[in-house]
Protein backbone atom coordinates (compact mmCIF):
# COMPACT_ATOMS: atom_id res chain seq x y z
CA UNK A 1 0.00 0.00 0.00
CA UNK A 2 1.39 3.67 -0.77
CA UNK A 3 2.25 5.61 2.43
CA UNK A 4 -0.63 8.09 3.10
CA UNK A 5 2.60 10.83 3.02
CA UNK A 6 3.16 10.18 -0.42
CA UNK A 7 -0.42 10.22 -1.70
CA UNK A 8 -0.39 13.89 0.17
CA UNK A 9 2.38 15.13 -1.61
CA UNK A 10 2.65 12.99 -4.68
CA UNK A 11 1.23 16.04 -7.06
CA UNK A 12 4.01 18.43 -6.34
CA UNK A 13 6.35 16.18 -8.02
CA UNK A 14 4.72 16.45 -11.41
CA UNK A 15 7.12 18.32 -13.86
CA UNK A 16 4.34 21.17 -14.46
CA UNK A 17 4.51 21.64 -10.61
CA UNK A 18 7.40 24.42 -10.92
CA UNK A 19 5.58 25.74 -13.90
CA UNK A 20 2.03 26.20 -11.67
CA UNK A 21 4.02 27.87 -9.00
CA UNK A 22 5.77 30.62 -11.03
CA UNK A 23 2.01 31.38 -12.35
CA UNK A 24 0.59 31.45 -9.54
CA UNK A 25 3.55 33.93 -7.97
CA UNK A 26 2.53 36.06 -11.32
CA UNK A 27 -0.90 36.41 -10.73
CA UNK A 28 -0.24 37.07 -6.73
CA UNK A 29 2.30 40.08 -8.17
CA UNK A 30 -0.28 41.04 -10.70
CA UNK A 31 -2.86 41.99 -8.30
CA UNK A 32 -0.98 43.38 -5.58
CA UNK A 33 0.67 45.41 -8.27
CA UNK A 34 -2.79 46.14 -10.11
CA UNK A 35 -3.60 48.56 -7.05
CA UNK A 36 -1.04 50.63 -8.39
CA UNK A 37 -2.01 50.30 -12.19
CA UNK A 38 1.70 50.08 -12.95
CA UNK A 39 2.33 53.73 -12.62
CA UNK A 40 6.15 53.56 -10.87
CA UNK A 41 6.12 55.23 -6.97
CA UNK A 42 9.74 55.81 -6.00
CA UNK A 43 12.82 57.67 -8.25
CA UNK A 44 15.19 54.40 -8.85
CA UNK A 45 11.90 53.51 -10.25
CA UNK A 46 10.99 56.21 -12.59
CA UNK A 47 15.04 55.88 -13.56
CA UNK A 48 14.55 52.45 -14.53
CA UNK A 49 11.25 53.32 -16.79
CA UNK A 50 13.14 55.92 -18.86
CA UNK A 51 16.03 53.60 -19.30
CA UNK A 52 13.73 50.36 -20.16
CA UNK A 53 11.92 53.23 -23.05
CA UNK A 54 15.19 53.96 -24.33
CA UNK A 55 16.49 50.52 -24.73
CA UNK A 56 12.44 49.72 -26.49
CA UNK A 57 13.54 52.04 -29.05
CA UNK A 58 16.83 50.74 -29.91
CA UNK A 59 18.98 53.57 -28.49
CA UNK A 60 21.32 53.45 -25.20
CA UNK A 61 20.46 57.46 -24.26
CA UNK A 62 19.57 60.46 -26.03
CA UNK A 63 21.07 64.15 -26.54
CA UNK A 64 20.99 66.24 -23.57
CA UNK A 65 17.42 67.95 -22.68
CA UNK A 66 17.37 71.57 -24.03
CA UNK A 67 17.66 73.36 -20.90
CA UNK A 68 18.76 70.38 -18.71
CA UNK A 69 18.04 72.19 -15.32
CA UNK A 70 14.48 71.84 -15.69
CA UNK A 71 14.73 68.25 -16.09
CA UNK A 72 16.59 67.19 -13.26
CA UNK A 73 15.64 63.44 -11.76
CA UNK A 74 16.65 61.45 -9.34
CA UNK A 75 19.22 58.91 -10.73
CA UNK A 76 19.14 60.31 -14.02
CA UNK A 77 21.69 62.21 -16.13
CA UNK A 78 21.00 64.79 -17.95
CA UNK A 79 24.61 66.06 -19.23
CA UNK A 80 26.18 64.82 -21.16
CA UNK A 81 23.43 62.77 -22.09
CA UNK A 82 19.81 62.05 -21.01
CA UNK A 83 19.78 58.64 -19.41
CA UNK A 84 19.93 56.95 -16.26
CA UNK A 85 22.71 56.32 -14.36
CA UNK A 86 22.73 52.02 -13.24
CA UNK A 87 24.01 49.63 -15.29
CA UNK A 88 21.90 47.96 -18.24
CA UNK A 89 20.81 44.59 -17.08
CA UNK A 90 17.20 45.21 -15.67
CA UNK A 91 16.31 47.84 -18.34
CA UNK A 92 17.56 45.75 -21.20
CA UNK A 93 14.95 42.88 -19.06
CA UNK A 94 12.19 45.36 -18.93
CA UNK A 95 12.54 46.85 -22.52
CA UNK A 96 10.50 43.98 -24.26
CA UNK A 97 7.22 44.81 -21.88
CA UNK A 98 8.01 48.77 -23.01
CA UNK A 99 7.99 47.84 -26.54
CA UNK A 100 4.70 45.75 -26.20
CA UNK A 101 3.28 48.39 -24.06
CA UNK A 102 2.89 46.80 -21.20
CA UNK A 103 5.79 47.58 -19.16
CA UNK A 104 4.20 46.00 -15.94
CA UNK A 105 4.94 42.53 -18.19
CA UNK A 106 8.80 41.87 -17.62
CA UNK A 107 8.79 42.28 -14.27
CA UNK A 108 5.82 39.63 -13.47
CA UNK A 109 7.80 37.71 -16.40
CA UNK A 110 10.99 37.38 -14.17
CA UNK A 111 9.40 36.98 -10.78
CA UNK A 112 7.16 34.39 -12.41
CA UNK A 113 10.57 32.60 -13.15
CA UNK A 114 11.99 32.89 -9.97
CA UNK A 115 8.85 31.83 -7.89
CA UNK A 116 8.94 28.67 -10.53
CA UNK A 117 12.84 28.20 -9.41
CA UNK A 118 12.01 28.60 -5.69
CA UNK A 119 10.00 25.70 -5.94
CA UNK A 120 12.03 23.77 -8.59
CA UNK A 121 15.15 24.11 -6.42
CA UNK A 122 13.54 23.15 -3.22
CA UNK A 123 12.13 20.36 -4.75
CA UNK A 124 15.70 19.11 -5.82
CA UNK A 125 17.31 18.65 -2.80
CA UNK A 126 14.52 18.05 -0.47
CA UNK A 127 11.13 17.30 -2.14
CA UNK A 128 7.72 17.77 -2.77
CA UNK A 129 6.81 19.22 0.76
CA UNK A 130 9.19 21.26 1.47
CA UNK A 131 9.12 22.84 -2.35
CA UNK A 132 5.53 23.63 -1.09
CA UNK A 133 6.15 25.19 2.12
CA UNK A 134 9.30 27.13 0.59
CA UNK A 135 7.17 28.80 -2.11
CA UNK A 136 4.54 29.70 0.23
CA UNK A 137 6.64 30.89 2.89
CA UNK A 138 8.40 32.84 0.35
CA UNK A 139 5.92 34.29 -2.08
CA UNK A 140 3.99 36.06 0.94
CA UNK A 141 6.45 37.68 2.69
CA UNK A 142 5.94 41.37 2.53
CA UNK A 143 9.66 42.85 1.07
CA UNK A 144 8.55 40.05 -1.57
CA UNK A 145 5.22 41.29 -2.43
CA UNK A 146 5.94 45.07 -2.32
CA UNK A 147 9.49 44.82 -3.93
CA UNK A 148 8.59 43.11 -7.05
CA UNK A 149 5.28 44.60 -7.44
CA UNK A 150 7.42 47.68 -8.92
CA UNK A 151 10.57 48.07 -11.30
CA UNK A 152 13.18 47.66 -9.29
CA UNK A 153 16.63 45.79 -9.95
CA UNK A 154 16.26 43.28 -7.91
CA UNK A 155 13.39 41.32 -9.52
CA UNK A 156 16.34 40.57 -12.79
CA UNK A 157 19.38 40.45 -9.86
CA UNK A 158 17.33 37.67 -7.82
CA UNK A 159 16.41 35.66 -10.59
CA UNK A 160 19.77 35.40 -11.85
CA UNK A 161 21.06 34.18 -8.56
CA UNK A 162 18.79 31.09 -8.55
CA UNK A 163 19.26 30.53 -12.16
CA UNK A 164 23.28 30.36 -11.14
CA UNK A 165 22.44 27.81 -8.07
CA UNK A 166 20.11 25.95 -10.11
CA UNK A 167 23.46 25.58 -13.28
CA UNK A 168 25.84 25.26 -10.73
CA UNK A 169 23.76 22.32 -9.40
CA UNK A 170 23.19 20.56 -12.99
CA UNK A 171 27.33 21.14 -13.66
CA UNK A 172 28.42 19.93 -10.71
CA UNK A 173 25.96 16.67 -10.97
CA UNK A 174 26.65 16.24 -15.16
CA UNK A 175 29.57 17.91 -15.81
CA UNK A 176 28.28 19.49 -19.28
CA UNK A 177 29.54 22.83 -20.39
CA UNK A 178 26.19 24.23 -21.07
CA UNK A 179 25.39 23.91 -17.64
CA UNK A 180 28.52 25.72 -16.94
CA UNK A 181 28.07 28.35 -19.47
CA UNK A 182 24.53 28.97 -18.12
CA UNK A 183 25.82 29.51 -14.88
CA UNK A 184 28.46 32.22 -15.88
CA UNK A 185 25.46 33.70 -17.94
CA UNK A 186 23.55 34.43 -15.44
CA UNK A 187 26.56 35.83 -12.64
CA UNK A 188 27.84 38.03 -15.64
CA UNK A 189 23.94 39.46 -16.00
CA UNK A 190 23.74 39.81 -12.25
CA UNK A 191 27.08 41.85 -12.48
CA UNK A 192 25.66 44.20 -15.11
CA UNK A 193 22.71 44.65 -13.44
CA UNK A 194 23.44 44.97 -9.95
CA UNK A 195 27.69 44.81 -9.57
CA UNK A 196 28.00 44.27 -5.98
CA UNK A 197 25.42 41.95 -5.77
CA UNK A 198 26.76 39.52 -8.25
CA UNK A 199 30.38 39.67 -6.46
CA UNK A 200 28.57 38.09 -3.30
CA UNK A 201 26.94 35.64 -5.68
CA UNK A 202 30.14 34.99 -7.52
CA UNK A 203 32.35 34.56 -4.73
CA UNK A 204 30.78 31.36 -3.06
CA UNK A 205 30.26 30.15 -6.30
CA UNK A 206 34.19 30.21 -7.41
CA UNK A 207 34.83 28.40 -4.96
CA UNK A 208 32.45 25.66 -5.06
CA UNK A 209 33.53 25.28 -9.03
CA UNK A 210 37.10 25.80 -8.07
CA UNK A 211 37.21 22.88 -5.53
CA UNK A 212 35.23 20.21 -8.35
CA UNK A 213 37.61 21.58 -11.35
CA UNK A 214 40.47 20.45 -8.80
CA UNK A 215 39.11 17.14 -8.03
CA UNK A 216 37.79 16.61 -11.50
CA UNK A 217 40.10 18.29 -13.62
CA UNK A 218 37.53 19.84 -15.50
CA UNK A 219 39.17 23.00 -16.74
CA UNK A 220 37.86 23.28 -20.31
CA UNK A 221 34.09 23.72 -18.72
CA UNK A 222 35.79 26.93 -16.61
CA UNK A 223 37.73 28.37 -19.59
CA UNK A 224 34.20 27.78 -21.62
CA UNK A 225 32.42 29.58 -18.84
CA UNK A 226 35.03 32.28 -18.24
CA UNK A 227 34.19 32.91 -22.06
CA UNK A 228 30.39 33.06 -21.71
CA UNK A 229 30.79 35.21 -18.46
CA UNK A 230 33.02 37.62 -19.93
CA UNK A 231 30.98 38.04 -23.24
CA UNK A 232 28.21 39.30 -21.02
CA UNK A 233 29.81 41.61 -18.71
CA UNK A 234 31.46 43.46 -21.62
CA UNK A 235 28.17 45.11 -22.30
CA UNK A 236 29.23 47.26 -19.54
CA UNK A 237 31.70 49.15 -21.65
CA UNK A 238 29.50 49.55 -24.46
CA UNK A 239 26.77 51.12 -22.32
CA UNK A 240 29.44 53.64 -20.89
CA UNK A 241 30.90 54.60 -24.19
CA UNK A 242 27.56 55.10 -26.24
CA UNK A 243 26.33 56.93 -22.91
CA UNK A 244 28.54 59.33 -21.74
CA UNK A 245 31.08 58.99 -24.54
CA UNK A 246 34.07 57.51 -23.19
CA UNK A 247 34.80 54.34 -21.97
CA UNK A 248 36.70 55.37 -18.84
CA UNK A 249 33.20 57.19 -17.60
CA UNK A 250 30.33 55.20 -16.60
CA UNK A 251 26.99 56.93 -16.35
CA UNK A 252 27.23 55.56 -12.66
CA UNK A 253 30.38 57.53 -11.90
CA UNK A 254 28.91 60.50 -13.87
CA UNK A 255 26.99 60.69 -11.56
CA UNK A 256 27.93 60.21 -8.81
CA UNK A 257 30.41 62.67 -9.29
CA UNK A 258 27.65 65.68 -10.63
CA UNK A 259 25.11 64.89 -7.94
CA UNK A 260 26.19 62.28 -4.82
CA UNK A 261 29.81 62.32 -4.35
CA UNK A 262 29.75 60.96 -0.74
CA UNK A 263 27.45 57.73 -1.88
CA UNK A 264 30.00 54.93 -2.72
CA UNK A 265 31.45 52.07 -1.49
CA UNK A 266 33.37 52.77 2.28
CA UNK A 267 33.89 54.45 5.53
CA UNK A 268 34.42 58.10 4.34
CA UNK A 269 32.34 60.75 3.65
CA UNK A 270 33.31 62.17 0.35
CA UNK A 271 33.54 66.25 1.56
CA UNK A 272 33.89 66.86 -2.52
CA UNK A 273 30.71 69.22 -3.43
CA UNK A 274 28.92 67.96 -6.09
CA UNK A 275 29.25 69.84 -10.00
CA UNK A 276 25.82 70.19 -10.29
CA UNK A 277 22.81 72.34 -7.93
CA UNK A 278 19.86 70.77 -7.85
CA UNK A 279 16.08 72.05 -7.40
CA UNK A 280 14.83 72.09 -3.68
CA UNK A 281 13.32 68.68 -3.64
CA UNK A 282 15.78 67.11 -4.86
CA UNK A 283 18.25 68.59 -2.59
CA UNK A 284 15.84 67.34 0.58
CA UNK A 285 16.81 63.96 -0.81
CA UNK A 286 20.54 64.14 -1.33
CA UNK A 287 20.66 65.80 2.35
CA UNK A 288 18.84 63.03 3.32
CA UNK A 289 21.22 60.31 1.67
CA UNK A 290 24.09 62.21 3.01
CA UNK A 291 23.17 61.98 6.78
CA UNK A 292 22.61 58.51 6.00
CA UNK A 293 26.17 58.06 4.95
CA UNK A 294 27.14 59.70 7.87
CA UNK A 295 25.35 57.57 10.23
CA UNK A 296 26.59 54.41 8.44
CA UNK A 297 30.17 55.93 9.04
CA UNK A 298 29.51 56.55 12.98
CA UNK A 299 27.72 53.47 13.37
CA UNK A 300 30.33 50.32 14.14
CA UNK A 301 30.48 48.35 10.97
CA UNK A 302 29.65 44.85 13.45
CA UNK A 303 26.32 47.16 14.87
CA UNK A 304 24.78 48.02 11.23
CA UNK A 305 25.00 44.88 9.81
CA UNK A 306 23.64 42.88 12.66
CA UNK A 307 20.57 46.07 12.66
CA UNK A 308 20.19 45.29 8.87
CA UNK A 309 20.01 41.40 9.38
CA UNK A 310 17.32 42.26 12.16
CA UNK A 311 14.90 44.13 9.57
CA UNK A 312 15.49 41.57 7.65
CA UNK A 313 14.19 38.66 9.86
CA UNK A 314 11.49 40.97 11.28
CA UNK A 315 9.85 41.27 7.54
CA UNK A 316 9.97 37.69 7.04
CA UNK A 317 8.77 36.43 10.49
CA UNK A 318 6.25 39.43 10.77
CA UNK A 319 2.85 38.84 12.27
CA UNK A 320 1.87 35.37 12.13
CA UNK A 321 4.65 33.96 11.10
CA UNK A 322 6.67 34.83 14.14
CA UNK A 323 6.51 31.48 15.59
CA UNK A 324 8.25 29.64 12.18
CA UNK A 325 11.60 31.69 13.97
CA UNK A 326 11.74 27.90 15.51
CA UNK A 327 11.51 26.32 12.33
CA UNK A 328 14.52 28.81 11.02
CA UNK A 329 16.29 27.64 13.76
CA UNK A 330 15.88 23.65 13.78
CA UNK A 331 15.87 24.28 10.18
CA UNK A 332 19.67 25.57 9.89
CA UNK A 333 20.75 23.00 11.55
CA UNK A 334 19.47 19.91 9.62
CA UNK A 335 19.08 21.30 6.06
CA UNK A 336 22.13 20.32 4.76
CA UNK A 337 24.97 21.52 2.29
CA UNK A 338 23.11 22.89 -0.42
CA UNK A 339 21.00 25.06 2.03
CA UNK A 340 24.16 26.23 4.32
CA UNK A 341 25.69 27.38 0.97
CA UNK A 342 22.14 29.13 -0.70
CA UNK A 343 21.61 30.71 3.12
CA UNK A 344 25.52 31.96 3.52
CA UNK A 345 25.61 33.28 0.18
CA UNK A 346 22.81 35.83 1.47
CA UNK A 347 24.44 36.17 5.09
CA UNK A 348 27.70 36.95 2.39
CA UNK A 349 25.40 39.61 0.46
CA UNK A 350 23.65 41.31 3.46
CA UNK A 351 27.65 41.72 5.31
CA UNK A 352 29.23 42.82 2.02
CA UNK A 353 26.73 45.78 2.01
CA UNK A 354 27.85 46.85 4.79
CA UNK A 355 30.37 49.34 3.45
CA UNK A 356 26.50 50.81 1.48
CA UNK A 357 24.69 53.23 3.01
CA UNK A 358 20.85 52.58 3.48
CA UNK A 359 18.59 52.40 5.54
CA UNK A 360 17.92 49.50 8.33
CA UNK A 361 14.43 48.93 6.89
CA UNK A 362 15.32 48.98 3.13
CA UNK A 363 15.38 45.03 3.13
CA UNK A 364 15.46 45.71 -0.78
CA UNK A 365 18.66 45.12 -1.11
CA UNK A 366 18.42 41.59 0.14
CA UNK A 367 15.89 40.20 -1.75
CA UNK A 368 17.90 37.60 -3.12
CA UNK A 369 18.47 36.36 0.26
CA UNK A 370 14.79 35.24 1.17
CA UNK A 371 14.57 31.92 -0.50
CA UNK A 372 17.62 30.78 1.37
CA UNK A 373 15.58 31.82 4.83
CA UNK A 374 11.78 30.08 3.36
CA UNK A 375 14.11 27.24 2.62
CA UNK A 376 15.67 26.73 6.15
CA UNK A 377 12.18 27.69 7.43
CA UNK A 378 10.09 25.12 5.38
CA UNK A 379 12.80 22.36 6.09
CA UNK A 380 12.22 23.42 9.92
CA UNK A 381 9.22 22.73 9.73
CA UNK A 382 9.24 19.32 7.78
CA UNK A 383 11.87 17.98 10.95
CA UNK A 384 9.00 19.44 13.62
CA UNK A 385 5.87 17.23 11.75
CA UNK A 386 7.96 14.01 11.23
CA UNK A 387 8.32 14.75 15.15
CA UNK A 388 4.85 14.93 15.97
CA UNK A 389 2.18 12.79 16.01
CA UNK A 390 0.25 12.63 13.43
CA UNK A 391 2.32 14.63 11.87
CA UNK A 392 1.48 13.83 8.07
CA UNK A 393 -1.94 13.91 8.53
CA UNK A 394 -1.82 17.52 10.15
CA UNK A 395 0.33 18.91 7.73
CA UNK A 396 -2.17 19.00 4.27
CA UNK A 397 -3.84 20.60 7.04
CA UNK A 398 -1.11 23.06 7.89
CA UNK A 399 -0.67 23.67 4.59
CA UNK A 400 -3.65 25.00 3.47
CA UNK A 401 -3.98 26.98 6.93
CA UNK A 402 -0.45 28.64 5.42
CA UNK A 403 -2.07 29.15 2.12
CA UNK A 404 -5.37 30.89 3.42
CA UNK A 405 -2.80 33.48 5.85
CA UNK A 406 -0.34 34.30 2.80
CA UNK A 407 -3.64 35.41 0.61
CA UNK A 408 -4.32 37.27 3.12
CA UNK A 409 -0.84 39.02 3.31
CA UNK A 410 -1.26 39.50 -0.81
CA UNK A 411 -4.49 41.30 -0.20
CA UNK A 412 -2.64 43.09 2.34
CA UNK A 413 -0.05 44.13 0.11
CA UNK A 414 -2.05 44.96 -2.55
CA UNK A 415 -3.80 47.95 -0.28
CA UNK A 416 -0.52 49.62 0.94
CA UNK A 417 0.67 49.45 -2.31
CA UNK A 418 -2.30 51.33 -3.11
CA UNK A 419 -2.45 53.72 -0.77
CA UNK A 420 1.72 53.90 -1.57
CA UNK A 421 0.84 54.82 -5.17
CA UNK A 422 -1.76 57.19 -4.65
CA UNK A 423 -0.06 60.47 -5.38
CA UNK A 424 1.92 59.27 -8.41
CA UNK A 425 -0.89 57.62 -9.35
CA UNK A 426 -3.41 60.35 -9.66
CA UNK A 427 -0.56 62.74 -10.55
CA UNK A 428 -0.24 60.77 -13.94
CA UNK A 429 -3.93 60.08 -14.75
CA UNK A 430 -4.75 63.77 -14.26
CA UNK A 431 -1.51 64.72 -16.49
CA UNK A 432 -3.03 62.16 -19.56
CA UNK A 433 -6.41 63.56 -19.00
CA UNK A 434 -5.30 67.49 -19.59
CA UNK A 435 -6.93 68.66 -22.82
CA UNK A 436 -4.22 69.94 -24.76
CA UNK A 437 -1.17 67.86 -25.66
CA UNK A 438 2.12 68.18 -26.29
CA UNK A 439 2.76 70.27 -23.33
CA UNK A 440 4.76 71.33 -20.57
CA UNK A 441 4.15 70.61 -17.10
CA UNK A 442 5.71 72.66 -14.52
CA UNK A 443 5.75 71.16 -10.63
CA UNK A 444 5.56 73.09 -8.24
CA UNK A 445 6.17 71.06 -5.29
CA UNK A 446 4.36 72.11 -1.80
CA UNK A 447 6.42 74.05 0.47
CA UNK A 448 4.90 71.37 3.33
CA UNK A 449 5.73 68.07 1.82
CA UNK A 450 6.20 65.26 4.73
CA UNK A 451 9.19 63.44 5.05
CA UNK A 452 8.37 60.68 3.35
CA UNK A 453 6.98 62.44 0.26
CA UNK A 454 10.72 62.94 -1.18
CA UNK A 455 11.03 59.47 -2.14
CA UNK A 456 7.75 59.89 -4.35
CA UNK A 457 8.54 61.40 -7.84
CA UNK A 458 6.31 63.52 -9.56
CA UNK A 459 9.11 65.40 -12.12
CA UNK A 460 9.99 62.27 -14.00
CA UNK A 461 10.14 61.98 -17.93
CA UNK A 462 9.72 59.33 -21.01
CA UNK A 463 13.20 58.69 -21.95
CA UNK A 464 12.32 59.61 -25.72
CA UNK A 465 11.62 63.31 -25.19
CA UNK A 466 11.16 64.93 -28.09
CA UNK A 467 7.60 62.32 -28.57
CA UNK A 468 6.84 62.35 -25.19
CA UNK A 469 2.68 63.90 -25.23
CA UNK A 470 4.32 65.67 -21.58
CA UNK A 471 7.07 66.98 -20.19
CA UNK A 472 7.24 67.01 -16.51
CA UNK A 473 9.43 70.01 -15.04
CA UNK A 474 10.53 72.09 -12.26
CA UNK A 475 8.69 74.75 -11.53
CA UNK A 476 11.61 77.90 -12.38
CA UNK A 477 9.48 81.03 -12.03
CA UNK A 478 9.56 83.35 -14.32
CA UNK A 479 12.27 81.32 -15.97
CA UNK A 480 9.80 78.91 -17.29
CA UNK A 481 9.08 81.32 -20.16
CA UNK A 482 12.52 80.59 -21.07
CA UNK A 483 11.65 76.43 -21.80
CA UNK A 484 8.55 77.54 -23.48
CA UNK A 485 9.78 79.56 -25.78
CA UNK A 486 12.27 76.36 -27.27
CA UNK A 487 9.36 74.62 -27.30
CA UNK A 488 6.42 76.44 -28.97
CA UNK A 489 4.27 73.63 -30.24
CA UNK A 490 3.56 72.70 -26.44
CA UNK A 491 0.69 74.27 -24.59
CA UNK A 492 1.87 74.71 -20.84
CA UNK A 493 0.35 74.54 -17.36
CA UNK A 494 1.43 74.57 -13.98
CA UNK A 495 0.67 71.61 -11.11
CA UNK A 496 0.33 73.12 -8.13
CA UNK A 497 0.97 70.01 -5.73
CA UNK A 498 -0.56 71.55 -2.88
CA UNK A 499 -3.92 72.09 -3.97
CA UNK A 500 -3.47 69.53 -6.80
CA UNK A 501 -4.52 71.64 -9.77
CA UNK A 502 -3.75 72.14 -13.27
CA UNK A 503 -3.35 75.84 -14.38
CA UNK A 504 -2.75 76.41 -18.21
CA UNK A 505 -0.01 79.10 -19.01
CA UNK A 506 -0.75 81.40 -21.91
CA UNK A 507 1.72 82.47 -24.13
């Protein structure tokens, strides 16, 4: 007779199983993300949007704006070029989606592939069960929900890390070069999407493939993948030559250098003023990412970390899930090699950003390292039943208990991402609905603005300008005459953000 633990489980071994996952992680994204109607909240962002529409059309930046001051943007030069300043890996992602119109698609594309891989993986080295409790431990936790339901990096960065595991898995098992070449792929697209990410993926990787080329004497497959990896990475000099020119300039140091000297790498504040002013908003944020340099200079390196690594467990164990912390814990112990490696890989990423400044609640940056902590959880929690009574009969049970909270965490989600979205939101409906197009709008922020409000961009711009229906602007003065006379085909109106009206300009 078949043991009543493998009837329970037997369906989540059927090779469409990782395939029903990553759909159903799509469709949770999609409707938490729905409450926003795709309409980007935060600057990195908005950044990422106009470098996704530039890459759509087949071009890596375009010409300067005419009077660049009235288009300055968060994380976006616009001297000597207009275009954003990170590396080209998640726009060059997103740009199919832009070029369909849909640019909401990409994003649920790639987390689609990486909730399919969380259970795929899990499945591999432990089975059916746990690949169940991972993915649902994983797919609800909040930082999940509300950091893919958007544009940032991370949703192309993560996916690339368990597309590496997954290849590094397959090489190490086979020994094929594809395998090999697969998994230097997808470091080398990690590292030109999100650099110091992909160094704490890369490292504990090296090593793993350096110890089996020793014992195997496989060198061909690392010269092969050396190859692949390299091809990758050099789009990174292409994208800083046909941005700013010259190879030795990245857009990334551009700008750094015209806007944020003090944010880089270290244990220094950077005392070098920056070459370009900025409008009064966006000088509220670059005070505000200065004093958080600061701080992370003060702060004992040992103290910030261990602060960061405590956000970190608080979002996953938030709320009902507080009592799995047990199942973390039994669950680190008995999971085995390939979990101590996926889990200290993301202890690796969250210490090497400890010479970053951010934040102890932006548990962004970490989102590759949740899988690893669903997986220790999940395999917790598989010791705990096999140690109770009854324990395969209660967990179906347990399961779908698990299943009913996380829905409730997506619906959750979906409303603060709502209310989240609400200004930028209704900022860009009202801007499509104004009756004359092309035009100019000119912000003028409210003197009052909350602290929070200076992460939310309103001034933020297609990346193809001149066929852009609006241009969103500072608010000058009397110097806005100055824009609308370059541009006299555009009508022009002012936003006043504090009353949250529209005002045409006459000419």
């Amino acid at each position: 007779m078949t043991p009543v633990r493998t009837l329970r489980w037997e369906w989540s071994g059927h090779p469409l199983a990782p395939v029903i996952a990553g759909v159903l992680t799509g469709l949770a994204l999609w409707w938490v993300w729905a409450a926003t109607g795709g309409v980007p909240v935060m600057h990195d962002e908005w950044a990422y949007w106009l470098q996704a529409g530039q890459y759509a059309h087949g071009v890596w930046s375009q010409p300067s704006p005419v009077i660049p001051e009235f288009f300055e943007q968060m994380y976006v030069l616009v001297t000597p070029a207009f275009a954003a300043k990170y590396p080209p890996g998640h726009a060059l992602a997103l740009a199919p989606g832009f070029l369909l119109g849909w640019p909401m698609l990409m994003p649920l594309v790639l987390s689609a592939g990486t909730g399919g891989l969380v259970f795929a993986l899990a499945r591999r080295v432990s089975g059916g069960g746990v690949a169940v409790a991972t993915w649902l431990f994983w797919v609800g936790t909040f930082s999940n929900l509300r950091f893919r339901a958007s544009y940032f990096s991370e949703v192309t960065s993560s996916l690339c890390w368990l597309v590496a595991w997954w290849a590094l898995l397959e090489w190490r098992e086979t020994g094929r070069g594809r395998w090999m070449v697969m998994l230097a792929g997808a470091i080398g697209w990690c590292a030109v999407t999100r650099p110091y990410t992909a160094v704490a993926l890369a490292l504990p990787v090296a090593v793993v493939v350096l110890v089996t080329v020793v014992r195997r004497g496989a060198w061909r497959s690392v010269a092969v993948g050396l190859g692949a990896g390299t091809l990758v990475v050099l789009l990174l000099p292409i994208w800083t030559s046909r941005t700013t020119g010259r190879w030795t300039d990245s857009p990334l140091a551009a700008y750094t250098r015209q806007y944020l000297p003090f944010d880089v790498p270290g244990f220094h504040v950077d005392a070098t003023p920056p070459e370009r002013a900025v409008p009064v908003e966006m000088g509220r944020v670059r005070e505000f990412l200065r004093g958080i340099k600061e701080a992370q200079v003060r702060e004992p390196v040992l103290r910030t970390i261990g602060a960061r690594a405590r956000f970190v467990a608080l979002d996953t164990f938030a709320t009902w899930r507080l009592p799995l912390l047990f199942c973390l814990v039994v669950g680190i112990a008995v999971m085995g090699a390939p979990g101590w490696f996926a889990l200290g890989t993301g202890l690796l990423l969250i210490v090497s950003y400890g010479a970053q400044a951010h934040t102890e609640d932006w548990t962004l940056y970490y989102l590759e390292a949740l899988p690893a902590l669903a997986y220790a959880t999940a395999c917790g929690a598989r010791r705990f039943i096999r140690l109770t009574p009854m324990g395969a009969r209660v967990a179906p049970v347990a399961a779908v208990l698990v299943a009913a909270l996380v829905a409730r965490d997506i619906g959750r989600a979906r409303t603060i991402m709502g209310r989240l979205s609400a200004v930028p939101r209704t900022f860009v409906a009202s801007v499509a609905a104004l009756p004359k197009r092309p035009n100019i709008v000119f912000v003028r922020y409210a003197p009052d603005r909350g602290a929070g409000a200076m992460h939310i961009a309103l001034v933020a711009n297609d990346g193809m300008l001149e066929a852009a229906p609006s241009w969103i602007v500072h608010d000058r003065g009397d110097d806005n005459q100055r824009l609308m006379r370059v541009a006299p085909g555009r009508s022009a109106y002012v936003y006043e953000e504090s009353t949250r009206t529209f005002t045409e300009i006459a000419r």
